[in-house]
N, C-alpha and C. Protein backbone atom coordinates (compact mmCIF):
# COMPACT_ATOMS: atom_id res chain seq x y z
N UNK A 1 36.71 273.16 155.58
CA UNK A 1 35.53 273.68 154.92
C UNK A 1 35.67 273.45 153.42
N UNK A 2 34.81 272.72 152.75
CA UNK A 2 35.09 272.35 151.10
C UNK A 2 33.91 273.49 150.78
N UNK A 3 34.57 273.78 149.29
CA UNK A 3 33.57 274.61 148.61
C UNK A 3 34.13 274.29 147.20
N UNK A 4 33.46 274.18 146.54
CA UNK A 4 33.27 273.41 145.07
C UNK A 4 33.87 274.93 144.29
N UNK A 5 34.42 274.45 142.92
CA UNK A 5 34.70 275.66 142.31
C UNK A 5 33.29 276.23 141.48
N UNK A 6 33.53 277.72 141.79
CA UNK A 6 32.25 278.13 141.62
C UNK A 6 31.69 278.06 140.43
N UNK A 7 32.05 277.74 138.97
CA UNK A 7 31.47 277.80 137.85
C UNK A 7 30.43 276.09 137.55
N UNK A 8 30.49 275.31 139.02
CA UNK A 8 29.67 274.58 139.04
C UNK A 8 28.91 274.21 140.63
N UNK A 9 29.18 275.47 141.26
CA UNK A 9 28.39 274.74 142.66
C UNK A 9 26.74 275.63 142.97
N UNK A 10 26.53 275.20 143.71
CA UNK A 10 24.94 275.23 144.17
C UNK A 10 24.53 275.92 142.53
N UNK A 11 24.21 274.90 141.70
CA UNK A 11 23.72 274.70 141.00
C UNK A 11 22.09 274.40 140.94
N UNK A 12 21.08 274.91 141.93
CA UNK A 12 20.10 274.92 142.23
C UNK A 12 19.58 276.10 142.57
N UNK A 13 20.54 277.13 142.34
CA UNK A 13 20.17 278.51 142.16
C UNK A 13 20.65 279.07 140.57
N UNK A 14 20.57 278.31 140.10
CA UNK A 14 20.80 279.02 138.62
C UNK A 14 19.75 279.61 138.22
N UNK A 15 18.09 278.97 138.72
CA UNK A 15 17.19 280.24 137.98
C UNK A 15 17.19 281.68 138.09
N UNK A 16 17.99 281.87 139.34
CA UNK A 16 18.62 283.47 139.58
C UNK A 16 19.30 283.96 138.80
N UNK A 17 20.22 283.64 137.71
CA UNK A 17 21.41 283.83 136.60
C UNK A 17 22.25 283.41 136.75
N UNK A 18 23.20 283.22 136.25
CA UNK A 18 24.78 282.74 136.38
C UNK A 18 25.36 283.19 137.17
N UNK A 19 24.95 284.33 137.11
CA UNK A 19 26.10 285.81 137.32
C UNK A 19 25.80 285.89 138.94
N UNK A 20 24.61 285.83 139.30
CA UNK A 20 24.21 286.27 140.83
C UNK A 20 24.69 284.34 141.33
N UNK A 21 24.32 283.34 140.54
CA UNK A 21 24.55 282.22 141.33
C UNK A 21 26.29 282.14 142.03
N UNK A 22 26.91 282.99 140.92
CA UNK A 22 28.33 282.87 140.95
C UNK A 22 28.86 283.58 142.25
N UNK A 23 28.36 284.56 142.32
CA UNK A 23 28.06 285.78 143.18
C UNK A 23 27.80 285.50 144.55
N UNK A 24 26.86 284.36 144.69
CA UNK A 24 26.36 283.74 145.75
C UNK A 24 27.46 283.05 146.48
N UNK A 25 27.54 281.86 145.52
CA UNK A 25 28.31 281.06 145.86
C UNK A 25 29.77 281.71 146.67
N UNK A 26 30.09 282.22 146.21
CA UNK A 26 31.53 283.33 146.70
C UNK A 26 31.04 283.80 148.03
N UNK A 27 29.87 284.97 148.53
CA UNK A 27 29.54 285.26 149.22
C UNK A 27 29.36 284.50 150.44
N UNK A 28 28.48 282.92 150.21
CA UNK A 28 28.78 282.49 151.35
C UNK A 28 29.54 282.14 152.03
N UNK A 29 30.63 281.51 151.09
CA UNK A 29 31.44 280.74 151.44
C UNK A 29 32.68 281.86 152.37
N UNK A 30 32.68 283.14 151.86
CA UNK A 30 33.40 284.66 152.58
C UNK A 30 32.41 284.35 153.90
N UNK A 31 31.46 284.90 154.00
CA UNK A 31 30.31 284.97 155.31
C UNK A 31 31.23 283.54 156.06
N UNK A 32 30.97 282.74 155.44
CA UNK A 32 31.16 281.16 156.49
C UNK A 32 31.98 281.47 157.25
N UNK A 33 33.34 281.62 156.45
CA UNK A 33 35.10 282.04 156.69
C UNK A 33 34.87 283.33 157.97
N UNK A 34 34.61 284.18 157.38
CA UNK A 34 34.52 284.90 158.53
C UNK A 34 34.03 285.04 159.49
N UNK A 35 32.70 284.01 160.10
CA UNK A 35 32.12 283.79 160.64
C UNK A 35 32.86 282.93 162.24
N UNK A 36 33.48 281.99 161.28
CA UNK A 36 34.47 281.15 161.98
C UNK A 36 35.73 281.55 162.48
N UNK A 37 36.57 282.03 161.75
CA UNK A 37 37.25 283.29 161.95
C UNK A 37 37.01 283.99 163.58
N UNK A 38 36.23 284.65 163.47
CA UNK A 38 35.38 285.23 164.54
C UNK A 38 35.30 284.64 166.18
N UNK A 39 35.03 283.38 165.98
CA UNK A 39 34.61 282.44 167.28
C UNK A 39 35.69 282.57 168.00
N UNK A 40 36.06 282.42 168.88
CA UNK A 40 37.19 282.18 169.84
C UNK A 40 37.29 280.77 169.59
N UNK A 41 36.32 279.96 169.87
CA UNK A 41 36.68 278.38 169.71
C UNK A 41 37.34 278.05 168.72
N UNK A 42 37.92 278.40 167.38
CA UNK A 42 38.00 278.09 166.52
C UNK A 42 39.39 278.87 166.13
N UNK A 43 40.51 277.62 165.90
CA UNK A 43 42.14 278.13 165.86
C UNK A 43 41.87 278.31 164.31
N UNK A 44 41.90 278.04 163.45
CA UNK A 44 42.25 277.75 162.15
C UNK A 44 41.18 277.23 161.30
N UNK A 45 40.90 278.11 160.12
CA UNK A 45 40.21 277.70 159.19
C UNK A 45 41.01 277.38 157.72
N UNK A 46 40.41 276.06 157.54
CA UNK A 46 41.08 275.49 156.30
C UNK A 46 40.59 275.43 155.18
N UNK A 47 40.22 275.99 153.85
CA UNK A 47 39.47 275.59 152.68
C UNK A 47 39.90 275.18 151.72
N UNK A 48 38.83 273.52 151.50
CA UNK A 48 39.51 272.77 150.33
C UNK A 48 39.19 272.88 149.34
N UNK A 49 39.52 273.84 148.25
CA UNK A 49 38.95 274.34 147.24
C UNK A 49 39.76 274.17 145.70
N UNK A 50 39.76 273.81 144.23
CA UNK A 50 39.76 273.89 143.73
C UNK A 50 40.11 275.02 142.51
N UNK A 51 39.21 275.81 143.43
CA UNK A 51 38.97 277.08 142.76
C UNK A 51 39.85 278.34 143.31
N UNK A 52 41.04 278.57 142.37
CA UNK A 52 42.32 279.35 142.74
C UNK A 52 41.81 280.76 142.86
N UNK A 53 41.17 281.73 142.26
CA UNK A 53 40.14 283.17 142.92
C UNK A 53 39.58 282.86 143.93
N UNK A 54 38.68 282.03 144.79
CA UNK A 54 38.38 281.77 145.71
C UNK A 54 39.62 281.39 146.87
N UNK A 55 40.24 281.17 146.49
CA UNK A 55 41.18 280.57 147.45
C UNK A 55 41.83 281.75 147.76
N UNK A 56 42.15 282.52 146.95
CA UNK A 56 42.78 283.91 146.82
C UNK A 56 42.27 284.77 147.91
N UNK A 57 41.07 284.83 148.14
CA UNK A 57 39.92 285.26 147.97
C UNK A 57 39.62 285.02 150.04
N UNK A 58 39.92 283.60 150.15
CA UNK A 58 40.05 283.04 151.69
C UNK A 58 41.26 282.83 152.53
N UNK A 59 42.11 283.49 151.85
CA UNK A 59 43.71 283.55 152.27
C UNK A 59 43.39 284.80 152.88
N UNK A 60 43.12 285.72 151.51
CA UNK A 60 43.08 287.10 152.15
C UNK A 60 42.63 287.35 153.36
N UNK A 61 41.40 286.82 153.78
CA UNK A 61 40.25 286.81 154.87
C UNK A 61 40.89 286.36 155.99
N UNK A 62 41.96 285.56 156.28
CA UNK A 62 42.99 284.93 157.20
C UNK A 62 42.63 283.75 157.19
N UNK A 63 41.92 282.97 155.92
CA UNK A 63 42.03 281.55 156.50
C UNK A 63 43.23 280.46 155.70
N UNK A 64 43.31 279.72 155.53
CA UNK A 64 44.30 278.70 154.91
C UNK A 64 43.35 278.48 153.58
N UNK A 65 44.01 277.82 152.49
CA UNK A 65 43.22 277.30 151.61
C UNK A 65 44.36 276.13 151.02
N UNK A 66 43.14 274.89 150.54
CA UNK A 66 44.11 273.73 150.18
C UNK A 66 43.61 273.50 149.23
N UNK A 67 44.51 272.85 147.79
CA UNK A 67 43.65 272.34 146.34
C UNK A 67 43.00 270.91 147.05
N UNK A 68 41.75 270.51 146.36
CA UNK A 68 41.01 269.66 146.47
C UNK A 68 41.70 268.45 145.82
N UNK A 69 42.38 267.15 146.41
CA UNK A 69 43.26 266.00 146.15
C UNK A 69 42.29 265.34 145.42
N UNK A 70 41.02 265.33 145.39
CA UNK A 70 40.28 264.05 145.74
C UNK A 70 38.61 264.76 145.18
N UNK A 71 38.72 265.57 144.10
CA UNK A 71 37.18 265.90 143.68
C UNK A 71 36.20 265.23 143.15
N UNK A 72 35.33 265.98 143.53
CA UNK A 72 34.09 265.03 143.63
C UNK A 72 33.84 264.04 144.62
N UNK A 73 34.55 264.28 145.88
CA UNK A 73 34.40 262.91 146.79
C UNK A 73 34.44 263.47 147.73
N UNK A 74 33.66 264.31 148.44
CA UNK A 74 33.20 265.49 149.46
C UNK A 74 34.16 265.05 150.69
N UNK A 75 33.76 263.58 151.04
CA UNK A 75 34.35 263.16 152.68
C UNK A 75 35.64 262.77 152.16
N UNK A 76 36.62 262.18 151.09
CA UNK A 76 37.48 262.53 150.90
C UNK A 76 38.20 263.47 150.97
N UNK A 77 37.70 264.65 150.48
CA UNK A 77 38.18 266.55 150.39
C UNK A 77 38.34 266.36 152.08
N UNK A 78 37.01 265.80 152.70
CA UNK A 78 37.08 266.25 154.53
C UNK A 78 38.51 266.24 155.19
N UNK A 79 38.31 264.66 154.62
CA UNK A 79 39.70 263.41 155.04
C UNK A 79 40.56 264.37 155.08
N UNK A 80 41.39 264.68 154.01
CA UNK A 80 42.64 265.76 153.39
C UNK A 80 42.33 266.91 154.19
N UNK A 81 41.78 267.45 154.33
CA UNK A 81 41.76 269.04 155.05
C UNK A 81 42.09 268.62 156.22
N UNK A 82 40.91 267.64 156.93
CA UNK A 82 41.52 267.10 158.34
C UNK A 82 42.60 266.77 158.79
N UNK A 83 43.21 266.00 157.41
CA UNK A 83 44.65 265.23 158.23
C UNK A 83 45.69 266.45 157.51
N UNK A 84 45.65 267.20 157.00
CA UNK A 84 46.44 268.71 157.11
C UNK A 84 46.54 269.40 158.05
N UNK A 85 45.16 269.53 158.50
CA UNK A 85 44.84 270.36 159.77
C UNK A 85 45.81 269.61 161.05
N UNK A 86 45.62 268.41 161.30
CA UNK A 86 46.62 267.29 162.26
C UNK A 86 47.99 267.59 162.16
N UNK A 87 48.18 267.79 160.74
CA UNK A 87 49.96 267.83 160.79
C UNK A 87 50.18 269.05 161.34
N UNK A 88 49.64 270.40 160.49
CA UNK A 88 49.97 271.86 161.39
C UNK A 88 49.50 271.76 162.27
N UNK A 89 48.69 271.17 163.41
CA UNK A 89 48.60 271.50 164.43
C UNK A 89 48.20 270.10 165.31
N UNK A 90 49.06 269.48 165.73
CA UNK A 90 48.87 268.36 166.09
C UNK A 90 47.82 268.27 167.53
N UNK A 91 46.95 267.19 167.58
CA UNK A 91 46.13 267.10 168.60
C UNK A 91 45.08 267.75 169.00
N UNK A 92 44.56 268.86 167.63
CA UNK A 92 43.64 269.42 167.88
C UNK A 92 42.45 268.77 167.40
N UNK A 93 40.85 269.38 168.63
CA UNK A 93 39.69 268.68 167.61
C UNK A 93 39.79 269.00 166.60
N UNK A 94 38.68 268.16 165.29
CA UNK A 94 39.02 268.60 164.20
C UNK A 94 37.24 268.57 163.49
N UNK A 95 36.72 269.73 162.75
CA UNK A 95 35.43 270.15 162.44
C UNK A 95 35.38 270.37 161.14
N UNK A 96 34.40 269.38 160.62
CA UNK A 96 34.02 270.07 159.19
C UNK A 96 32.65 270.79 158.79
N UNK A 97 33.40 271.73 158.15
CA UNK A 97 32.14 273.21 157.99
C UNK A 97 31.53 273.21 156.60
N UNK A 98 30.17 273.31 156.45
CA UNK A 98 29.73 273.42 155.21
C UNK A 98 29.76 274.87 154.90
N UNK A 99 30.11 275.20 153.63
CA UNK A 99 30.33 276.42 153.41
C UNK A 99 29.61 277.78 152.29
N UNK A 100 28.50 276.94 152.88
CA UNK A 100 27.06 277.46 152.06
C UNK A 100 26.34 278.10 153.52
N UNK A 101 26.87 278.62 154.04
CA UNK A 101 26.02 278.97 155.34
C UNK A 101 26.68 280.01 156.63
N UNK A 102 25.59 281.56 155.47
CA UNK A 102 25.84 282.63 154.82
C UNK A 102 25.11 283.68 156.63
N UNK A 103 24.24 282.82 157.29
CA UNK A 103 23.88 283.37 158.19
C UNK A 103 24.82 282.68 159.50
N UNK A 104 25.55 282.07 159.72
CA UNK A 104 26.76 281.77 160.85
C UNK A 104 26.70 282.68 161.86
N UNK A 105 26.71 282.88 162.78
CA UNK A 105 26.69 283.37 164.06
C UNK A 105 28.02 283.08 164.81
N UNK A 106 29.08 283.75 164.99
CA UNK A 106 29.99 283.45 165.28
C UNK A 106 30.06 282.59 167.08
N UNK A 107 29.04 283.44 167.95
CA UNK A 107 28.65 282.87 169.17
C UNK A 107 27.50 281.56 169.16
N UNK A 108 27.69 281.45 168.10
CA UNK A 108 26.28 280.64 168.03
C UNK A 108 27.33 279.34 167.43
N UNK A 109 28.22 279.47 166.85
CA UNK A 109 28.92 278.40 166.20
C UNK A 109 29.85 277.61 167.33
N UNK A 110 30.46 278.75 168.59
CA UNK A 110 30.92 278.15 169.80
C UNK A 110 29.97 277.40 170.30
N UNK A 111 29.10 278.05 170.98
CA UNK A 111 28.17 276.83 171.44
C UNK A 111 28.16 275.89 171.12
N UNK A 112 27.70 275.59 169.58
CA UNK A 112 27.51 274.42 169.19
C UNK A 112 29.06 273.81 169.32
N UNK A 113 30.27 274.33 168.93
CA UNK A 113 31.10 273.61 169.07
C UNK A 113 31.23 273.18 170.47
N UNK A 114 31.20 273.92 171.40
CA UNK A 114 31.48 273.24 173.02
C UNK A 114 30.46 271.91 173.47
N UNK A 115 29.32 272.10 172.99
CA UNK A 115 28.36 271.22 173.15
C UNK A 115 29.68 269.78 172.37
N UNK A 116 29.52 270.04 171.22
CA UNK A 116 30.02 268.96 170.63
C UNK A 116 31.28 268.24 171.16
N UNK A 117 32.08 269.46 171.54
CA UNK A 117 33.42 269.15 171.95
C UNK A 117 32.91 267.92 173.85
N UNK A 118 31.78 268.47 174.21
CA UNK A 118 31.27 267.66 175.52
C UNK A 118 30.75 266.30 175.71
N UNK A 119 30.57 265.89 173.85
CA UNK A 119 30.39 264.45 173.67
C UNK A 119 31.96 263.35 173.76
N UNK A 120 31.34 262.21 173.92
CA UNK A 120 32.53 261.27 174.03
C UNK A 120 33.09 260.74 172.52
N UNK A 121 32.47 261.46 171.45
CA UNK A 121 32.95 261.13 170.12
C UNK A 121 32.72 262.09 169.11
N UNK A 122 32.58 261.57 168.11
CA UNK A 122 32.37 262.39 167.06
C UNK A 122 30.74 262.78 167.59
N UNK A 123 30.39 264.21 166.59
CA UNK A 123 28.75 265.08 166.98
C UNK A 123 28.60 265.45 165.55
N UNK A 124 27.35 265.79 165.50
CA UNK A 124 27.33 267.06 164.01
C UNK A 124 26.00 267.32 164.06
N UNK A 125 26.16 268.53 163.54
CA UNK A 125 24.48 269.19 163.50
C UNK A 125 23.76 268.85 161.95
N UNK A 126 22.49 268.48 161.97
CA UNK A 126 21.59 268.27 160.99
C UNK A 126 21.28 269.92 160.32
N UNK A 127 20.91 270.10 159.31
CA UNK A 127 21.05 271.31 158.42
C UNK A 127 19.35 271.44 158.62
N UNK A 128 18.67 272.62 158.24
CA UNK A 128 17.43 273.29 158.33
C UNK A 128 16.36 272.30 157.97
N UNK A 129 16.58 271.32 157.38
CA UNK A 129 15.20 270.49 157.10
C UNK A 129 15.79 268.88 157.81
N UNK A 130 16.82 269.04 158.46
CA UNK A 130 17.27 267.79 159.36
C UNK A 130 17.18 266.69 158.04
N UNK A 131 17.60 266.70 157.03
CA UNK A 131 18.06 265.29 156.38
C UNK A 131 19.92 265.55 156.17
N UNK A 132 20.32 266.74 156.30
CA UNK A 132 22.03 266.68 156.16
C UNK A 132 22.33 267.01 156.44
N UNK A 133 23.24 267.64 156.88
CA UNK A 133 24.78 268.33 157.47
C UNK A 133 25.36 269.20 157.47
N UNK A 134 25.35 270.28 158.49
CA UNK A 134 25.83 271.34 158.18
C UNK A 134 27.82 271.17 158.46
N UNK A 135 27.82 270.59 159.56
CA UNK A 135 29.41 270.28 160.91
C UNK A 135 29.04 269.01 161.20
N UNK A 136 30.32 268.44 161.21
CA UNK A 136 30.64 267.52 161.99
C UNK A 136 32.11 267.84 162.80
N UNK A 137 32.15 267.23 163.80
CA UNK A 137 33.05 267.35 164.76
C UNK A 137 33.81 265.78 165.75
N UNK A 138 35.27 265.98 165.53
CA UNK A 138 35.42 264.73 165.91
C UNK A 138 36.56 264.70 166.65
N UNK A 139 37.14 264.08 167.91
CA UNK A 139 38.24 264.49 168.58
C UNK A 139 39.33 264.41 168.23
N UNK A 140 39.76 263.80 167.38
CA UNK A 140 40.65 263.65 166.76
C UNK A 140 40.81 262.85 165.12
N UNK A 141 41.87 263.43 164.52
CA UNK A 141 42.32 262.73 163.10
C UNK A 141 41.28 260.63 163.04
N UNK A 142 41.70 260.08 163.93
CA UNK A 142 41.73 258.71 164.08
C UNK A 142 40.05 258.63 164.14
N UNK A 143 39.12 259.30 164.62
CA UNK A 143 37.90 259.05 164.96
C UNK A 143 37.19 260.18 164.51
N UNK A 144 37.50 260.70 163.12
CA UNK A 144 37.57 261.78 162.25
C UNK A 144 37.04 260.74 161.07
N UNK A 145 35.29 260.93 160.82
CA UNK A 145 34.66 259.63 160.07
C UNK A 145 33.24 260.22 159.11
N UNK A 146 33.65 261.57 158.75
CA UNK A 146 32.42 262.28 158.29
C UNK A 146 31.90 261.24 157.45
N UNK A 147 30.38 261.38 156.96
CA UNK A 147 29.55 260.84 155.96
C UNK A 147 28.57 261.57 155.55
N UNK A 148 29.04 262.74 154.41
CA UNK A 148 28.09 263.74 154.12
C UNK A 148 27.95 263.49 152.79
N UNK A 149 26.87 263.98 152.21
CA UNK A 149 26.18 263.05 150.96
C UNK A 149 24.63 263.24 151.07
N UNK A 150 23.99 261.93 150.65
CA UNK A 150 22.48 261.65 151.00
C UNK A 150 22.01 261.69 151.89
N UNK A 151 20.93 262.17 152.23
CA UNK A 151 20.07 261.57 153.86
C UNK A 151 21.75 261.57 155.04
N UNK A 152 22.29 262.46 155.30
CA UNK A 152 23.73 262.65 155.65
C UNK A 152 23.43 262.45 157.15
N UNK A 153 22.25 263.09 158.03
CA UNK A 153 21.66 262.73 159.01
C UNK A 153 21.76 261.63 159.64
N UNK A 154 20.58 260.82 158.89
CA UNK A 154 21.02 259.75 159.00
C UNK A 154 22.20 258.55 159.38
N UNK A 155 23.12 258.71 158.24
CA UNK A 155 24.05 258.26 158.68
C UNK A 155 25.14 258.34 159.58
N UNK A 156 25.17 259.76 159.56
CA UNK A 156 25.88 259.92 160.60
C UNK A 156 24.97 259.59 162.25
N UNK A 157 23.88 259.15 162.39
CA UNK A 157 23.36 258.96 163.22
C UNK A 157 23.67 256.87 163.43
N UNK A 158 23.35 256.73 162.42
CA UNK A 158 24.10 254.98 162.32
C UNK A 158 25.40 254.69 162.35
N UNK A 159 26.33 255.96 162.25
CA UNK A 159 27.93 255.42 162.61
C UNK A 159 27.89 255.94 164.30
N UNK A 160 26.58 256.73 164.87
CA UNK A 160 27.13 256.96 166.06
C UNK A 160 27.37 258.24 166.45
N UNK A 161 27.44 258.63 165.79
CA UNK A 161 27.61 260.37 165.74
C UNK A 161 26.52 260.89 166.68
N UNK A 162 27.19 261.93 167.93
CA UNK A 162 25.74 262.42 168.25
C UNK A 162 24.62 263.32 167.46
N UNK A 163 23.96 264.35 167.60
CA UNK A 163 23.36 264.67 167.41
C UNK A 163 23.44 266.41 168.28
N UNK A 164 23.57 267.33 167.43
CA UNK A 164 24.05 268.52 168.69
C UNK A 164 23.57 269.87 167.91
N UNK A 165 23.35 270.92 168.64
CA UNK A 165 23.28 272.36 167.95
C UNK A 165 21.56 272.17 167.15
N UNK A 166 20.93 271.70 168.04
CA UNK A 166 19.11 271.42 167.14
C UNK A 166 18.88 272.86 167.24
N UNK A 167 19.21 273.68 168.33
CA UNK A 167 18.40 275.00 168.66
C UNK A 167 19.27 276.39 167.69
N UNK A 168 20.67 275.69 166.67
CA UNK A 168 21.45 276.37 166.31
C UNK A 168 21.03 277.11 164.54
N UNK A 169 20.15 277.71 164.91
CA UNK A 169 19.35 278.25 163.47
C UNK A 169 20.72 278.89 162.52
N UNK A 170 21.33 279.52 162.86
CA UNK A 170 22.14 279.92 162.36
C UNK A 170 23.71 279.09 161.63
N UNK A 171 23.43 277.63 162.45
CA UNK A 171 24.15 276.77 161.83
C UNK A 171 23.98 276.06 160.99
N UNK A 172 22.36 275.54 161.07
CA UNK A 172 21.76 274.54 160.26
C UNK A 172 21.40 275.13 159.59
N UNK A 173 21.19 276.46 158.88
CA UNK A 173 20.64 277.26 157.43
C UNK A 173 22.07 277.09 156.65
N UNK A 174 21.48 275.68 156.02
CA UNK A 174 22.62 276.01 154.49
C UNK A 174 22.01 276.52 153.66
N UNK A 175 22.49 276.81 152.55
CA UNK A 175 21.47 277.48 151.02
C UNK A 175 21.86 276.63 149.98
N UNK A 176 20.48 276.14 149.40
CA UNK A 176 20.87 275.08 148.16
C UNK A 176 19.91 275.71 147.31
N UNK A 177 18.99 276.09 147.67
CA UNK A 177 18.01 276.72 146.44
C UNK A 177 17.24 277.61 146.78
N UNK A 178 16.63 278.88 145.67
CA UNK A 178 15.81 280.12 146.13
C UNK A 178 15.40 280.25 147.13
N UNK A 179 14.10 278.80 147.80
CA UNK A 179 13.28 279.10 148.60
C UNK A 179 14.44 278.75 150.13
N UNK A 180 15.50 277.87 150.07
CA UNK A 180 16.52 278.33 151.39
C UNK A 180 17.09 279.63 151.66
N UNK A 181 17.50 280.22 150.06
CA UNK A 181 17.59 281.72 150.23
C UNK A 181 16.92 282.60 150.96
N UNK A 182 15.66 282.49 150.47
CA UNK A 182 14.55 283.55 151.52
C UNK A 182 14.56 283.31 152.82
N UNK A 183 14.68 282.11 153.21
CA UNK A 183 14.54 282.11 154.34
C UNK A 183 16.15 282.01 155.08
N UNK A 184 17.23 282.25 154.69
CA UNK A 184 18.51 282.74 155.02
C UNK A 184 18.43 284.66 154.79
N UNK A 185 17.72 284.73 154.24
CA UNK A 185 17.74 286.50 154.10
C UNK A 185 16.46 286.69 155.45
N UNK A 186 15.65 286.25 155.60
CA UNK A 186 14.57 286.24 156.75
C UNK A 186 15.62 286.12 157.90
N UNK A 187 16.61 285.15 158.34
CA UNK A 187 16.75 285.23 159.26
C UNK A 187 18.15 285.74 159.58
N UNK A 188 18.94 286.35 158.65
CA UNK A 188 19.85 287.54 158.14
C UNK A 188 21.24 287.16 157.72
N UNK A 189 21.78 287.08 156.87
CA UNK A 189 23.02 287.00 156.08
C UNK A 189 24.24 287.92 156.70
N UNK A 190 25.10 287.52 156.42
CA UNK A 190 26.36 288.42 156.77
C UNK A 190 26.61 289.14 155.45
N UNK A 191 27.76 290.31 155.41
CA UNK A 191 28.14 291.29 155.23
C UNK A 191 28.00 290.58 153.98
N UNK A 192 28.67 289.63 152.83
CA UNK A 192 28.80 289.67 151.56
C UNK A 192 28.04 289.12 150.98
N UNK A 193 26.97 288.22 151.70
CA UNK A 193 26.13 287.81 151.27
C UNK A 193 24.72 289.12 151.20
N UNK A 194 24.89 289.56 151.88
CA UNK A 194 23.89 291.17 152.32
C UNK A 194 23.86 291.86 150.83
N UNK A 195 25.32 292.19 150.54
CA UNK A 195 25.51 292.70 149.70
C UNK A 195 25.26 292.08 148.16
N UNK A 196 25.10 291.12 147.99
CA UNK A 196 24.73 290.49 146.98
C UNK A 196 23.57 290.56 146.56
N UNK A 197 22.86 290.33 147.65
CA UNK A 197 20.85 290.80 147.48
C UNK A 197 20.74 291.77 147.76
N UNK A 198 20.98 292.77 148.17
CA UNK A 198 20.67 294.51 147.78
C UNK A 198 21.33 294.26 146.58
N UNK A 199 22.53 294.09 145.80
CA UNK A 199 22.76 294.49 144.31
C UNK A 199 21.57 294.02 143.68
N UNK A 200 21.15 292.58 143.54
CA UNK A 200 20.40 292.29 143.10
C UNK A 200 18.90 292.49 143.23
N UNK A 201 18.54 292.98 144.20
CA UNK A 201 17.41 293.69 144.36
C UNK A 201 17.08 294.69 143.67
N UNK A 202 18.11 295.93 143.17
CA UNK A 202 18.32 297.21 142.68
C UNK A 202 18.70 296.76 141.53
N UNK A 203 18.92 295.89 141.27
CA UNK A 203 18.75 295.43 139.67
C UNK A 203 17.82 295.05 139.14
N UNK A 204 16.78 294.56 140.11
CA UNK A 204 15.54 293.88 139.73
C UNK A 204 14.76 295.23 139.70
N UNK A 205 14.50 295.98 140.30
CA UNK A 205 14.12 296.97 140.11
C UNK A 205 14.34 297.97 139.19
N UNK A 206 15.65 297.89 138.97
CA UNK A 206 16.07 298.96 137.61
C UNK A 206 15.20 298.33 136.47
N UNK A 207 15.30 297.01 136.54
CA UNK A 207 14.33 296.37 134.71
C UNK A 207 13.14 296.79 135.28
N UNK A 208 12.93 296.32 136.67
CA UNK A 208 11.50 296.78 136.35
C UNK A 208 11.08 297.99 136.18
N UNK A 209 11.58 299.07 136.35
CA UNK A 209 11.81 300.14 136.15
C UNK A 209 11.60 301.34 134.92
């Protein structure tokens, strides 16, 4: 799971403030972790992060955290987490999680993983407006070929990748900007992300106030 250090990620919620974007950013990426955490399908969560409070932050929570080898180069960061993940635990599938995606369903994330795990290769689910990526999933290190980026869909649909988890609302809601927000609070956030918009709600109200 990569998550950018927070004093520059989802940078498309800054008209909210610094302070709540910062806020955010942290929150989901906790929600994600624990989300996954949660699943039975899911041995080990890895985060390739940069950002040493955050990492702090996803240790605590029980997941692993790794410095980012390779920033700014998203499927690079993948690469490295993946082939970490291979050495501690040899022969397992191996899944990459976007970690902006604050509404996760822990039963809802098996599914989609078993589905995926039922293809003959790599799978990944398209994100809420189907142009990118929430997971990809691949059986192993060797055939472990993310391409997340632009139009991410896409390509991963031209290397072959299936296509899995369409009915998985809770997987494909990433948050990149306000109006994904609302509709990640519409269809309900976990515990730290919850808590972030009630603070900020009751703040909006105190000015207005």
């Amino acid at each position: 799971m990569p998550v950018k250090p927070r004093g520059r990620a989802k940078s498309r919620l800054a008209p909210l403030g610094e302070e709540v974007r910062r806020e955010l950013t942290t929150a989901f990426a906790l929600d994600t972790v624990a989300a996954a955490l949660a699943c039975p399908e899911v041995a080990t969560v890895l985060v390739v992060t940069d950002d040493v409070g955050l990492a702090d932050l996803v240790l605590a929570a029980g997941a692993w955290a790794l410095p980012d080898g390779r920033p700014g180069d998203l499927n690079a960061a993948l690469w490295q987490g993946a082939a970490e993940l291979d050495r501690r635990r040899p022969g397992s599938r191996l899944v990459a999680l976007c970690g902006d995606l604050p509404c996760l369903r822990p039963a809802e994330l098996g599914r989609v993983l078993r589905e995926a795990a039922a293809c003959s290769g790599p799978a990944f689910v398209p994100d809420a407006a189907s142009v990118g990526t929430t997971l990809y999933a691949a059986p192993d290190l060797r055939s472990f070929n993310p391409a997340f980026g632009h139009a991410s869909r896409a390509a991963h649909l031209d290397l072959g990748a299936a296509e899995a988890g369409l009915d998985a609302a809770s997987v494909r809601r990433d948050v990149d900007t306000p109006a994904d927000l609302l509709a990640a609070e519409q269809l309900g956030p976990g515990l730290a992300t919850s808590a972030v918009l009630v603070q900020r709600s009751a703040g909006t109200a105190a000015v207005r106030g």
